[in-house]
N, C-alpha and C. Protein backbone atom coordinates (compact mmCIF):
# COMPACT_ATOMS: atom_id res chain seq x y z
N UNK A 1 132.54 -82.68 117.07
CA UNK A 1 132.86 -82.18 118.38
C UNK A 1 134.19 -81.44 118.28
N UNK A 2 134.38 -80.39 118.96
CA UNK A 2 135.14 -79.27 118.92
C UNK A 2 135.95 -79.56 120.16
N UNK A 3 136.86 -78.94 120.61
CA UNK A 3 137.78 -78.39 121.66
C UNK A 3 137.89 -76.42 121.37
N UNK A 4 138.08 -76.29 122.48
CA UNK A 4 137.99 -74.81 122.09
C UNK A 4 139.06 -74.17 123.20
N UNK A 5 139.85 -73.42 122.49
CA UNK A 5 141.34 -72.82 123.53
C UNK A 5 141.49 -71.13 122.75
N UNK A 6 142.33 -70.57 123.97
CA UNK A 6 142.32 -69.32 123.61
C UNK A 6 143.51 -68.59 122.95
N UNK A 7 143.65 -67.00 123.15
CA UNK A 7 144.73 -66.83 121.77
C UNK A 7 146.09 -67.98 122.12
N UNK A 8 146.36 -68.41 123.72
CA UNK A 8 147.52 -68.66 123.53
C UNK A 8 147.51 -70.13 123.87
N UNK A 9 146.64 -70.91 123.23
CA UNK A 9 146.58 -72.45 123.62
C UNK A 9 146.12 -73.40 124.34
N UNK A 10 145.67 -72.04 125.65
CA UNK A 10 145.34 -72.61 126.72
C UNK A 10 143.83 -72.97 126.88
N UNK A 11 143.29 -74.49 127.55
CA UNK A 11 142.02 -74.61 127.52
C UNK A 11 140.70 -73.78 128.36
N UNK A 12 139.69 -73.49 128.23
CA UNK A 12 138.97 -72.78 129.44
C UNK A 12 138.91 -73.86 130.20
N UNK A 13 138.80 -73.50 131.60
CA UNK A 13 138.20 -74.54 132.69
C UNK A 13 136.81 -74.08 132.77
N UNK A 14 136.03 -73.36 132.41
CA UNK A 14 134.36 -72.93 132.55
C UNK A 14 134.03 -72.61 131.09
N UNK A 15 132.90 -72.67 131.08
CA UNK A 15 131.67 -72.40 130.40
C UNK A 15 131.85 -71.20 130.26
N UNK A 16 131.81 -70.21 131.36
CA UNK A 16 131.71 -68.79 131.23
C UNK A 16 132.66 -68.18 131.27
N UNK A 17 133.93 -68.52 131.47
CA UNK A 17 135.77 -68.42 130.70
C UNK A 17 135.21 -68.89 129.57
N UNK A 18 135.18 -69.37 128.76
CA UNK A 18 134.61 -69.43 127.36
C UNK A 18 133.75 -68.24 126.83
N UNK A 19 132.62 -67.90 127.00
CA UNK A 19 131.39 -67.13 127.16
C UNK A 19 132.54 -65.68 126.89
N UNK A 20 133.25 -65.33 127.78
CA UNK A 20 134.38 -63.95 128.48
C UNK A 20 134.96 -64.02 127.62
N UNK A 21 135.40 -64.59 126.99
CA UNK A 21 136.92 -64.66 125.86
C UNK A 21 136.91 -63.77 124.50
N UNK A 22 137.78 -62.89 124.38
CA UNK A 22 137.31 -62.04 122.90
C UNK A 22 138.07 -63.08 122.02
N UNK A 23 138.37 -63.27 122.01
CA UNK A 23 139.40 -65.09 120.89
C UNK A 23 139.07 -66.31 121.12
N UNK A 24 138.85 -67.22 120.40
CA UNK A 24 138.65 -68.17 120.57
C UNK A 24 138.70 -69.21 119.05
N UNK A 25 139.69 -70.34 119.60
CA UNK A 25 140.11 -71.67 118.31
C UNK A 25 139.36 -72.51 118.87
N UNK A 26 138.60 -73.15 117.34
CA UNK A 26 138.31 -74.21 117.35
C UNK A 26 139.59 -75.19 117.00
N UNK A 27 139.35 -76.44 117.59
CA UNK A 27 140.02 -77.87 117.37
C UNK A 27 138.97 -78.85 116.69
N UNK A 28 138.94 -79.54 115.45
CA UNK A 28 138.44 -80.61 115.39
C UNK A 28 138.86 -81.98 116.09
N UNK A 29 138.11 -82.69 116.82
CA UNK A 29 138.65 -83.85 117.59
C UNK A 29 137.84 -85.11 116.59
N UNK A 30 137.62 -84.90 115.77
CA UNK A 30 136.94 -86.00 114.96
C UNK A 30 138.23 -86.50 113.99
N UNK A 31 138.28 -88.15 113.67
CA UNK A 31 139.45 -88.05 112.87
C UNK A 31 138.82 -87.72 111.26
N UNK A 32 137.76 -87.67 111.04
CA UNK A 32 137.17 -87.44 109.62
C UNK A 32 137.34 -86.24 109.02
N UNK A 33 137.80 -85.20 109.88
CA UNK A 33 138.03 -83.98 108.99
C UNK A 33 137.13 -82.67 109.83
N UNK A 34 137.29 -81.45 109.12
CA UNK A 34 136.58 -80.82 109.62
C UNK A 34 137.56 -79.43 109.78
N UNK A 35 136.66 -78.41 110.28
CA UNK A 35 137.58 -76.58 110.41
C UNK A 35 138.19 -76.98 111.64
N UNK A 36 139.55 -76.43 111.88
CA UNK A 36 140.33 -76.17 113.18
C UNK A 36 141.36 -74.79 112.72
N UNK A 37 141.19 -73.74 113.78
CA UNK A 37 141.52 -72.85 113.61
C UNK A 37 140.71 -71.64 114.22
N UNK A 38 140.82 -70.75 113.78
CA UNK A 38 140.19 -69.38 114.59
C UNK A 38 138.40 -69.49 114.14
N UNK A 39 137.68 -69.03 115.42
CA UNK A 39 136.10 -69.48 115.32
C UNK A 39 135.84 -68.36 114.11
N UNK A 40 136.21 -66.99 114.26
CA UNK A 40 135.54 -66.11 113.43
C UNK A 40 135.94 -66.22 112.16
N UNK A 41 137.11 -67.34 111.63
CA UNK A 41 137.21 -67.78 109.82
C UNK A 41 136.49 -68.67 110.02
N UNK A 42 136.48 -69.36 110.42
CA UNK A 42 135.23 -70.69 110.72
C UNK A 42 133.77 -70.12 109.22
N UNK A 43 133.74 -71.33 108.85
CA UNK A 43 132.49 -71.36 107.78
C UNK A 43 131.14 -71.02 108.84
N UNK A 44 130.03 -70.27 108.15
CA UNK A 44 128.77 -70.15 109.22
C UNK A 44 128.31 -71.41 109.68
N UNK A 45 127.95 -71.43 110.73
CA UNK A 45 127.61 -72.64 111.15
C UNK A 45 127.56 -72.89 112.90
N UNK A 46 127.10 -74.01 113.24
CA UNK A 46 126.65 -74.25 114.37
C UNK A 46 127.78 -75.31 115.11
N UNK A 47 128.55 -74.87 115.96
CA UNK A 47 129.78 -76.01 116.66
C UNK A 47 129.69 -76.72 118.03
N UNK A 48 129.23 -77.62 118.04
CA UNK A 48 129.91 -78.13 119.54
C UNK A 48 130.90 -78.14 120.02
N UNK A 49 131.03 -77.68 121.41
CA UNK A 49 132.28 -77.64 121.77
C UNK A 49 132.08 -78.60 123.27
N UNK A 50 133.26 -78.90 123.71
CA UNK A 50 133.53 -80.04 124.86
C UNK A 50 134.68 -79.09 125.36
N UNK A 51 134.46 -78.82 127.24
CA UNK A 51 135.68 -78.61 127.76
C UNK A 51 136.01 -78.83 129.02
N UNK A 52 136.84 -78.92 129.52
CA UNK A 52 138.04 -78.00 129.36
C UNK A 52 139.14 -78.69 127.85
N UNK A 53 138.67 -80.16 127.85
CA UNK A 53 139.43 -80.94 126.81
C UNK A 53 138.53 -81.75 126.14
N UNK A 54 138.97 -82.39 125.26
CA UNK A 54 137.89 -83.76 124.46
C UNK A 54 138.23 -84.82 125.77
N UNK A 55 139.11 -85.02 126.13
CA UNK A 55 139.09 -86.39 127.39
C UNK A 55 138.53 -85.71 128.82
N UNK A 56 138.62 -84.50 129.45
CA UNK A 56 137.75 -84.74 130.34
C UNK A 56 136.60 -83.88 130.08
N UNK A 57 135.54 -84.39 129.75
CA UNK A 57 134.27 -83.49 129.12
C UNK A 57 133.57 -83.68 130.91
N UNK A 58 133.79 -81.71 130.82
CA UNK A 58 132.92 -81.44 132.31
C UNK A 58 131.93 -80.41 131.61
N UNK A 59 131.76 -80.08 130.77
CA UNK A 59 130.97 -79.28 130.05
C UNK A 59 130.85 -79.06 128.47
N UNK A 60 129.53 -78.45 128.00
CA UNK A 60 129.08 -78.68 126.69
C UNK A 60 128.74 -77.03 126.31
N UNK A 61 129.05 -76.85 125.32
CA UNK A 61 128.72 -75.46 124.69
C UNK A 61 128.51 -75.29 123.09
N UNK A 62 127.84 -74.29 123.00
CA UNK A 62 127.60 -74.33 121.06
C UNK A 62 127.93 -72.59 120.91
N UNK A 63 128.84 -73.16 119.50
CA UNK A 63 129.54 -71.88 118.94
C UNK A 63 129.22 -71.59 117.54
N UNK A 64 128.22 -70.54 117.67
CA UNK A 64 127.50 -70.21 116.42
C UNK A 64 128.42 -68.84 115.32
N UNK A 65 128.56 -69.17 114.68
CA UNK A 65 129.42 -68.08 113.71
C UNK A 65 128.74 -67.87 112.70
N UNK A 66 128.30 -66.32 112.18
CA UNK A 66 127.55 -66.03 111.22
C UNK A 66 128.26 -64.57 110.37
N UNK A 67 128.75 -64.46 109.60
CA UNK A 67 129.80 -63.39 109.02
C UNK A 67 130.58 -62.85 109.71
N UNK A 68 131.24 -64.13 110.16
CA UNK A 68 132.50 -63.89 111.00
C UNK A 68 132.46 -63.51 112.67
N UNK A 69 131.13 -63.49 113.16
CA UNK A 69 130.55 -62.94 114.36
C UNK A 69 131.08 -64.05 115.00
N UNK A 70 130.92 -64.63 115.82
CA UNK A 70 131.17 -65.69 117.35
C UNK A 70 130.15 -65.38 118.44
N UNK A 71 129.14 -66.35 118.64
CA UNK A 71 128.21 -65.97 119.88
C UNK A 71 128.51 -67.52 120.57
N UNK A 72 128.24 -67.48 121.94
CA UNK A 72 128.80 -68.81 122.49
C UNK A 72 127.53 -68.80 123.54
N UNK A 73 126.84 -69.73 123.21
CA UNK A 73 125.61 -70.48 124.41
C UNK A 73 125.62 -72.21 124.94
């Protein structure tokens, strides 16, 4: 599970403030490890994300990155 904030830290409050965003960091919130940092270095792959934060989860989103692309559904 991810957290996801924009160029300057700040969390989205929507789904579709997320969706709008040309930037976007992943956070790993797992303590086991994992990518945190900018989505488009991000390894290809499929991300959950939780927001506006990992503690108040009002919404769920997946952040797919494929040669550096970023699509958010």
């Amino acid at each position: 599970m991810y957290e996801v904030t924009d160029h300057r830290g700040r969390y989205f409050k929507t789904k579709k403030a997320l969706k709008e965003a040309p930037v976007v960091s992943l956070s790993n919130t797992s303590m086991f490890g994992g990518f945190s940092g900018w989505a488009s270095d991000a390894p290809d792959g499929t991300y959950i994300v939780v927001g506006p934060t990992a503690y108040l989860r009002r919404w769920y989103a997946t952040v797919t990155v494929k040669d550096g692309k970023v699509k958010v559904s």
